[in-house]
C-alpha atoms as a PDB file:
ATOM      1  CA  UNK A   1     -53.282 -19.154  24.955  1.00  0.00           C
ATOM      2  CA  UNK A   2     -51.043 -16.926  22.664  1.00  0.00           C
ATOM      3  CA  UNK A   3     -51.465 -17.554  18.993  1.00  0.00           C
ATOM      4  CA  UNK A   4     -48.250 -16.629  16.489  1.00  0.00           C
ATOM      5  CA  UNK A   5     -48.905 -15.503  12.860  1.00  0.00           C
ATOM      6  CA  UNK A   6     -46.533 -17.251  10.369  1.00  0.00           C
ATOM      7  CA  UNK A   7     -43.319 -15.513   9.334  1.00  0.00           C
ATOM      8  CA  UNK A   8     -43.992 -13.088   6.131  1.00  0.00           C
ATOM      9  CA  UNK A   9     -42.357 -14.482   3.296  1.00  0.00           C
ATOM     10  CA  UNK A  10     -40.605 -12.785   0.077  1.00  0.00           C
ATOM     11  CA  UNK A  11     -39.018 -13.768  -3.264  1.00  0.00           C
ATOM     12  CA  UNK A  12     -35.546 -12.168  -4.102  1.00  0.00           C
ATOM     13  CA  UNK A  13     -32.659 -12.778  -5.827  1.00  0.00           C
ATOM     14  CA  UNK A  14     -28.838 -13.321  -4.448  1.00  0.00           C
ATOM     15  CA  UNK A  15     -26.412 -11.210  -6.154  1.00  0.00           C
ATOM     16  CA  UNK A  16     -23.598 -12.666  -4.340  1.00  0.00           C
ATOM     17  CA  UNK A  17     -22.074 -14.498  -1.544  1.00  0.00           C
ATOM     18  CA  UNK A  18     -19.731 -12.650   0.979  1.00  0.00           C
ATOM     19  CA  UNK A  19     -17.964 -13.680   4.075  1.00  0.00           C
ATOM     20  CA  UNK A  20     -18.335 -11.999   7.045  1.00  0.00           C
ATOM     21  CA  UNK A  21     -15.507 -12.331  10.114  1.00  0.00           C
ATOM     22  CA  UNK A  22     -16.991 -12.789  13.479  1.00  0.00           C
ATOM     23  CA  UNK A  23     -14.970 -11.369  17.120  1.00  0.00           C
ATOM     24  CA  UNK A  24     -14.020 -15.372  17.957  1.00  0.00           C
ATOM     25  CA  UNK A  25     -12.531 -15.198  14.255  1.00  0.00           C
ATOM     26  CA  UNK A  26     -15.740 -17.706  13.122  1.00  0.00           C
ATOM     27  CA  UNK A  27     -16.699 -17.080   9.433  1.00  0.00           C
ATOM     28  CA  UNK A  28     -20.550 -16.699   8.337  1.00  0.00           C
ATOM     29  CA  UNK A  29     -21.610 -16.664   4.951  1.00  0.00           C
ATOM     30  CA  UNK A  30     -24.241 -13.621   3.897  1.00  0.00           C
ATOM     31  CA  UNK A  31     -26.376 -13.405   0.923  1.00  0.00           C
ATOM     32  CA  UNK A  32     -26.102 -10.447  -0.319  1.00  0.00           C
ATOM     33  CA  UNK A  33     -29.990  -9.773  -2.310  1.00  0.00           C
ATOM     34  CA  UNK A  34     -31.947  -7.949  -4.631  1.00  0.00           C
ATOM     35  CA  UNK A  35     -33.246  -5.517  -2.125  1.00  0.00           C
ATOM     36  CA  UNK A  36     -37.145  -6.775  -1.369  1.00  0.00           C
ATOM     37  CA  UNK A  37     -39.863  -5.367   0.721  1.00  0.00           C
ATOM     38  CA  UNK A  38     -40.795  -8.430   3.585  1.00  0.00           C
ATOM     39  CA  UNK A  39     -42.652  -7.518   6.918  1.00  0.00           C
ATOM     40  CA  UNK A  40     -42.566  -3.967   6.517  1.00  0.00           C
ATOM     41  CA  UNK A  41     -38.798  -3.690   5.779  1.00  0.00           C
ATOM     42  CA  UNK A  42     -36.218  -3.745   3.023  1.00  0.00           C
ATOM     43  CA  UNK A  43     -34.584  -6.364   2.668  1.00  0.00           C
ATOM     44  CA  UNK A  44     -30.768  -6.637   0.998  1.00  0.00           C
ATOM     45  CA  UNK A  45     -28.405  -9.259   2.982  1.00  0.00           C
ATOM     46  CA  UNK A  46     -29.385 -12.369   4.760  1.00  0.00           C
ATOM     47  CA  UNK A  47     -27.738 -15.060   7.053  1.00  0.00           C
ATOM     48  CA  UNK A  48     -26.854 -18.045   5.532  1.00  0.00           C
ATOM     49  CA  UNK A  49     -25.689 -19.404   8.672  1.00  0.00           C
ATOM     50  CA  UNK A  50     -22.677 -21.719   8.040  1.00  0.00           C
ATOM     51  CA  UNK A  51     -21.174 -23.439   4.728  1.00  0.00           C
ATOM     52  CA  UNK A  52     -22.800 -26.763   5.585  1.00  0.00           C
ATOM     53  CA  UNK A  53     -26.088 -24.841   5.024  1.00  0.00           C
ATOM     54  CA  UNK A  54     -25.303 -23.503   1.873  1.00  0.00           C
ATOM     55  CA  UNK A  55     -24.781 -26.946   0.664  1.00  0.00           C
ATOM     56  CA  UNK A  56     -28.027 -27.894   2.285  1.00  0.00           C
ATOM     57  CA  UNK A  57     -30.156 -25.610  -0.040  1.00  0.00           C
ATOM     58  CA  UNK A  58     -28.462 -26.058  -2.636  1.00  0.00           C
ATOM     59  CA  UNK A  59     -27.765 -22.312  -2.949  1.00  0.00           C
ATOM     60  CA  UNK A  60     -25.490 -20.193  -5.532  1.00  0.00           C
ATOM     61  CA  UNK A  61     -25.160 -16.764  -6.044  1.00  0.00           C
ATOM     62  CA  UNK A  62     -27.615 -16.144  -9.074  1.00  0.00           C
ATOM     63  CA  UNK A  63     -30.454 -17.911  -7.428  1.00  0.00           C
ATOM     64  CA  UNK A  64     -34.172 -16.914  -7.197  1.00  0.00           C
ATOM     65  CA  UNK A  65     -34.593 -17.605  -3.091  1.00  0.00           C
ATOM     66  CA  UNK A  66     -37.562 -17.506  -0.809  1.00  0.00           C
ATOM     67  CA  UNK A  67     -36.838 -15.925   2.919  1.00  0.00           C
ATOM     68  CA  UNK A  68     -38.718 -14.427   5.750  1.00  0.00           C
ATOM     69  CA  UNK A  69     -37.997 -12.839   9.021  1.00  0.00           C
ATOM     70  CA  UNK A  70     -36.958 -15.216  11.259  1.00  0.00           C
ATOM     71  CA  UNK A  71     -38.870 -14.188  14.575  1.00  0.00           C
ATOM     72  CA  UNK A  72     -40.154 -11.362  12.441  1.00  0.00           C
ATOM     73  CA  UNK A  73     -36.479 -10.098  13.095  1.00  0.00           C
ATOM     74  CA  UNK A  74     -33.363 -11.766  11.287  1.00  0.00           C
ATOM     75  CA  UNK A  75     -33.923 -12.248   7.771  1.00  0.00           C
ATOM     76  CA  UNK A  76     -33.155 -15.670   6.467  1.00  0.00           C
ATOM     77  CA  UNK A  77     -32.834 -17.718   3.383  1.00  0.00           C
ATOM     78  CA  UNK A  78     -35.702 -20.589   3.245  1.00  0.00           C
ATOM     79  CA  UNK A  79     -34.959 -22.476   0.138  1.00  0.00           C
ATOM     80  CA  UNK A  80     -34.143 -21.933  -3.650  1.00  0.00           C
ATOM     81  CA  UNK A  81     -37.183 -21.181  -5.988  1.00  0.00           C
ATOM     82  CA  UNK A  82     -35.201 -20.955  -9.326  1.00  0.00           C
ATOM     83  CA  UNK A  83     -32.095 -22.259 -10.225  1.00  0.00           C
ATOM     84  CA  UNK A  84     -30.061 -18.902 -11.768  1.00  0.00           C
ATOM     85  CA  UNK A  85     -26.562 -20.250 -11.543  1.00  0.00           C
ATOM     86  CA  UNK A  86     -27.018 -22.262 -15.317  1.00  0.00           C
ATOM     87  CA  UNK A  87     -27.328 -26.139 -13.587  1.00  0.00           C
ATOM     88  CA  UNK A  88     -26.025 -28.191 -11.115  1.00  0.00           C
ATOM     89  CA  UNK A  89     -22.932 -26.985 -10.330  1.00  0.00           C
ATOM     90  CA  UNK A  90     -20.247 -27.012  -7.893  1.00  0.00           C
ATOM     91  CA  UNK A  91     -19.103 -24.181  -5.814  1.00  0.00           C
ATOM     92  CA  UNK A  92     -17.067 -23.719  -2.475  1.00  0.00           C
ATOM     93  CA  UNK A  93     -18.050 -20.722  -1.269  1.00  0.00           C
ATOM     94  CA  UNK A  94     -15.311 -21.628   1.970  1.00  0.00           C
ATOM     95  CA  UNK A  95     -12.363 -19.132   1.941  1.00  0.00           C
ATOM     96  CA  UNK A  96      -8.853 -20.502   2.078  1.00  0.00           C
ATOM     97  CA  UNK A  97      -8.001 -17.183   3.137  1.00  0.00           C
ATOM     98  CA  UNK A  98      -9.654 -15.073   5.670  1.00  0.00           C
ATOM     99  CA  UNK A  99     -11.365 -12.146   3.744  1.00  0.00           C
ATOM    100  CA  UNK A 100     -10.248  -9.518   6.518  1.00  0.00           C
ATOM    101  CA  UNK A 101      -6.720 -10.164   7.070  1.00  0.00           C
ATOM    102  CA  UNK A 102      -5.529 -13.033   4.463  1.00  0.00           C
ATOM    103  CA  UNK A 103      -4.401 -15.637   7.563  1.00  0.00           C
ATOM    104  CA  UNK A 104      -5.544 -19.219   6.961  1.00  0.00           C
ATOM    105  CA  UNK A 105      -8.863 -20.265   7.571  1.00  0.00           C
ATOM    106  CA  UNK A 106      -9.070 -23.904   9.713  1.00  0.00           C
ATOM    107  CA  UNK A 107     -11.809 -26.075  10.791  1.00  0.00           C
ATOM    108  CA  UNK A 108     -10.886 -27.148  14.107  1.00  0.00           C
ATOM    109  CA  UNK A 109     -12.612 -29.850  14.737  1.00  0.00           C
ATOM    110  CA  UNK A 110     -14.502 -32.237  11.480  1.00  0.00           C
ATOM    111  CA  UNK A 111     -17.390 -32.594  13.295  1.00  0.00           C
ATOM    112  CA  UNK A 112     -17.802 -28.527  13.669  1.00  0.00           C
ATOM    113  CA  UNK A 113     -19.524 -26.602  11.005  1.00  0.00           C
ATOM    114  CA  UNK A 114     -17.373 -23.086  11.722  1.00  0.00           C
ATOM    115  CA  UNK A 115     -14.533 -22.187   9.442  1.00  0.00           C
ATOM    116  CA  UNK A 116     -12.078 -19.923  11.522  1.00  0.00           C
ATOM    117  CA  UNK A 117      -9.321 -17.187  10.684  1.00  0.00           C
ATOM    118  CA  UNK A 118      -6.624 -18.107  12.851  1.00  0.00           C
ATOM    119  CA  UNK A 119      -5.084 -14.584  13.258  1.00  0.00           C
ATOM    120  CA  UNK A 120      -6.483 -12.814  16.835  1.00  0.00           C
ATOM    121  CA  UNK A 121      -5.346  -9.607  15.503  1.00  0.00           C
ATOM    122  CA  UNK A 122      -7.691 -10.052  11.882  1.00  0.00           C
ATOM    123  CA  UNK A 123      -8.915  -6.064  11.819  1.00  0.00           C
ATOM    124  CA  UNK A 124     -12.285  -7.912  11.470  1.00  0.00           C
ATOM    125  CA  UNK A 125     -12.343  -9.774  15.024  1.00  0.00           C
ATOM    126  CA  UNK A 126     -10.484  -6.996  16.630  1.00  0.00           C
ATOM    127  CA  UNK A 127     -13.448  -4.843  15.382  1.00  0.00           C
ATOM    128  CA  UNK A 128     -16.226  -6.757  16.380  1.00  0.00           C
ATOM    129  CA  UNK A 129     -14.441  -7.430  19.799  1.00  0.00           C
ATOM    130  CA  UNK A 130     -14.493  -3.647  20.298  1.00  0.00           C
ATOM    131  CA  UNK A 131     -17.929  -3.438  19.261  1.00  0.00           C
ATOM    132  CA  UNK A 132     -18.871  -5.831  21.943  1.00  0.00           C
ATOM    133  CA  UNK A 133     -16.869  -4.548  24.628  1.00  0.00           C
ATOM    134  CA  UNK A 134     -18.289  -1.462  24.273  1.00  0.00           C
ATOM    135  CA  UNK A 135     -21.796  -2.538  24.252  1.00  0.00           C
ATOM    136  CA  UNK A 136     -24.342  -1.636  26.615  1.00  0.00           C
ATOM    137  CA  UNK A 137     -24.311  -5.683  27.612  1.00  0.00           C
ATOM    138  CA  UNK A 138     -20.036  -4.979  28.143  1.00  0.00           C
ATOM    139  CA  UNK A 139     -18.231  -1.533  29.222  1.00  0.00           C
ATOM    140  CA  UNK A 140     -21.456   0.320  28.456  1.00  0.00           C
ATOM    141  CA  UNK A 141     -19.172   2.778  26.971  1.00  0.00           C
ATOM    142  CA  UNK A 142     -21.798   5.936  25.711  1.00  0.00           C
ATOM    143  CA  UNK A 143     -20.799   7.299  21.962  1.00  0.00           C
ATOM    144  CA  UNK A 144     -19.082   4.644  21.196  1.00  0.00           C
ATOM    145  CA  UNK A 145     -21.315   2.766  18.321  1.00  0.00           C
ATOM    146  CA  UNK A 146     -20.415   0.641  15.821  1.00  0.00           C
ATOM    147  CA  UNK A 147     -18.843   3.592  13.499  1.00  0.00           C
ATOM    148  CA  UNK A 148     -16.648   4.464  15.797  1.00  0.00           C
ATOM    149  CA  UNK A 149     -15.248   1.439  16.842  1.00  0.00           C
ATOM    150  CA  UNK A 150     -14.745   0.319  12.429  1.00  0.00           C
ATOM    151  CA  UNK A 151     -13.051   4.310  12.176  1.00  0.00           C
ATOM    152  CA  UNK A 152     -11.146   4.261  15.303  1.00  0.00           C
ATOM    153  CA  UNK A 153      -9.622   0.490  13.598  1.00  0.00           C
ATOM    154  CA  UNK A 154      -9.415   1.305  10.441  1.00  0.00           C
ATOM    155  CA  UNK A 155      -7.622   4.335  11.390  1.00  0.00           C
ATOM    156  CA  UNK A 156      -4.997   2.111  13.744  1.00  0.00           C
ATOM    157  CA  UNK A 157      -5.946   3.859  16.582  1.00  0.00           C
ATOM    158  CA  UNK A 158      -7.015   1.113  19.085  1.00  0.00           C
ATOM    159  CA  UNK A 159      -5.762  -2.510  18.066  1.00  0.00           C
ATOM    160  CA  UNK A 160      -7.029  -4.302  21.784  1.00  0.00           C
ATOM    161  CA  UNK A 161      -9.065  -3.039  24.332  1.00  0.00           C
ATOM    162  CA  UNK A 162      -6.514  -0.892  26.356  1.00  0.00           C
ATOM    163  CA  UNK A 163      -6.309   1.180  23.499  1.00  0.00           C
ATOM    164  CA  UNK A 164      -9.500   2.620  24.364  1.00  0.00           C
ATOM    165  CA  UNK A 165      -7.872   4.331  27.356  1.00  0.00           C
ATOM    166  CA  UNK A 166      -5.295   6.124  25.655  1.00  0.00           C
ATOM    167  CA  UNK A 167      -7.499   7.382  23.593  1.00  0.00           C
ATOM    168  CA  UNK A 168      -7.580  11.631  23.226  1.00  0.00           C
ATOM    169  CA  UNK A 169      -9.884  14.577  22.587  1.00  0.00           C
ATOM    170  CA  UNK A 170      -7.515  15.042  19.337  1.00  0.00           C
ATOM    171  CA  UNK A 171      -8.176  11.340  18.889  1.00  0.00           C
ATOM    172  CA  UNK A 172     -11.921  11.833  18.395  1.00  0.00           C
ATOM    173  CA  UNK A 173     -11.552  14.789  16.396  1.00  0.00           C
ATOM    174  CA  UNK A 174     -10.126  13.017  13.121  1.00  0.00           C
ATOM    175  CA  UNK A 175     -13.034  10.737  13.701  1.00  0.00           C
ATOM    176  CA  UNK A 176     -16.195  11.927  11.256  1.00  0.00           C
ATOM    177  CA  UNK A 177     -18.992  12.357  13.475  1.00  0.00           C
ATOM    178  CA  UNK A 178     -17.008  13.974  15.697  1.00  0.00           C
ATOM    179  CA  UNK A 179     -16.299  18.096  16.300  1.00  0.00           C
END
C-alpha cells in the first residue's frame, strides 16, 4: 500500500497572460505570476493548459490564484481566490495572430480545444522541433541544449533539421557559450 501526500498549495498573483508556440504549431496559454515559494521551489509561470480552461476558471490577468505542483512537478493554476481584474469581464486571451511569426491562428476542428499557427516555418515551432530532435529521447545530439538550438535560430543558422549538418566549428563560435 503506497500512500500520496496532497499537492502543496500556494497563493500568487498573475501579472499577465502570454502565449507560448508549441513544435506542432499548437498554442498554450501561460500565467505568468508573482514569483511564490510552493514545494520547495519558486514559482513564476504556470500552465494554463488551453483557452477553454481559462474560461473555465474564470481567470484574468490581475487575479489572486491558488496553484500547486501538479505531481509535485508542473505547476498549475487551481482556481481564482480574488477577483483583481475590476468585475466580470470579458476577455479573449486567443491570438488572431500567432505571437512568433504573425501567420493566422485556426482551430481545426470545433470540437478541438487547440488554437494553431498555421505557418511550419513559425521560428517558434521550428525551435521547439530542434529542441526535440536533439533530445536525448531523438538524435541524442550531446551540447546541444535548449540555448543552443533558440541562438543557432535566432541567429538563422539552422531553419529544418538538415541544417544541423552543415553546421561549422566557426558556426559554434558566434554562439555564446561557445570558445
Amino acid at each position: 500500500m503506497a500512500y500520496k501526500f496532497p499537492a502543496q498549495q500556494a497563493t500568487t498573483k498573475i501579472k499577465r497572460i502570454t502565449v507560448s508556440v508549441g513544435r506542432t504549431g499548437v498554442l498554450t496559454p501561460v500565467a505568468e505570476l508573482e514569483p511564490v515559494a510552493c514545494a520547495g521551489v519558486t514559482i513564476s509561470n504556470a500552465t494554463l493548459h488551453n483557452f477553454d480552461e481559462i474560461t473555465r476558471l474564470g481567470v484574468h490577468e490581475g487575479d489572486r490564484v491558488l496553484l500547486e505542483r501538479a505531481g509535485d512537478v508542473i505547476p498549475k493554476v487551481v482556481k481564482v481566490v480574488a477577483h483583481g481584474h475590476g468585475g466580470d469581464k470579458k476577455v479573449s486571451y486567443v491570438p488572431v495572430k500567432c505571437p512568433s511569426c504573425g501567420a493566422a491562428v485556426i482551430k481545426e476542428k470545433e470540437e478541438e480545444v487547440a488554437y494553431r499557427c498555421v505557418n511550419p516555418l513559425c521560428p517558434a515551432q521550428v525551435e521547439r522541433r530542434l529542441i526535440h530532435f536533439a533530445s536525448r529521447a531523438a538524435m541524442d545530439i550531446e551540447g546541444m541544449g535548449e540555448a543552443v538550438v533558440q541562438q543557432l535560430v535566432r541567429q538563422k543558422l539552422v531553419r529544418d533539421f538538415s541544417d544541423i549538418y552543415h553546421l561549422t566549428k566557426n558556426d559554434f563560435l558566434k554562439l555564446e557559450l561557445f570558445k
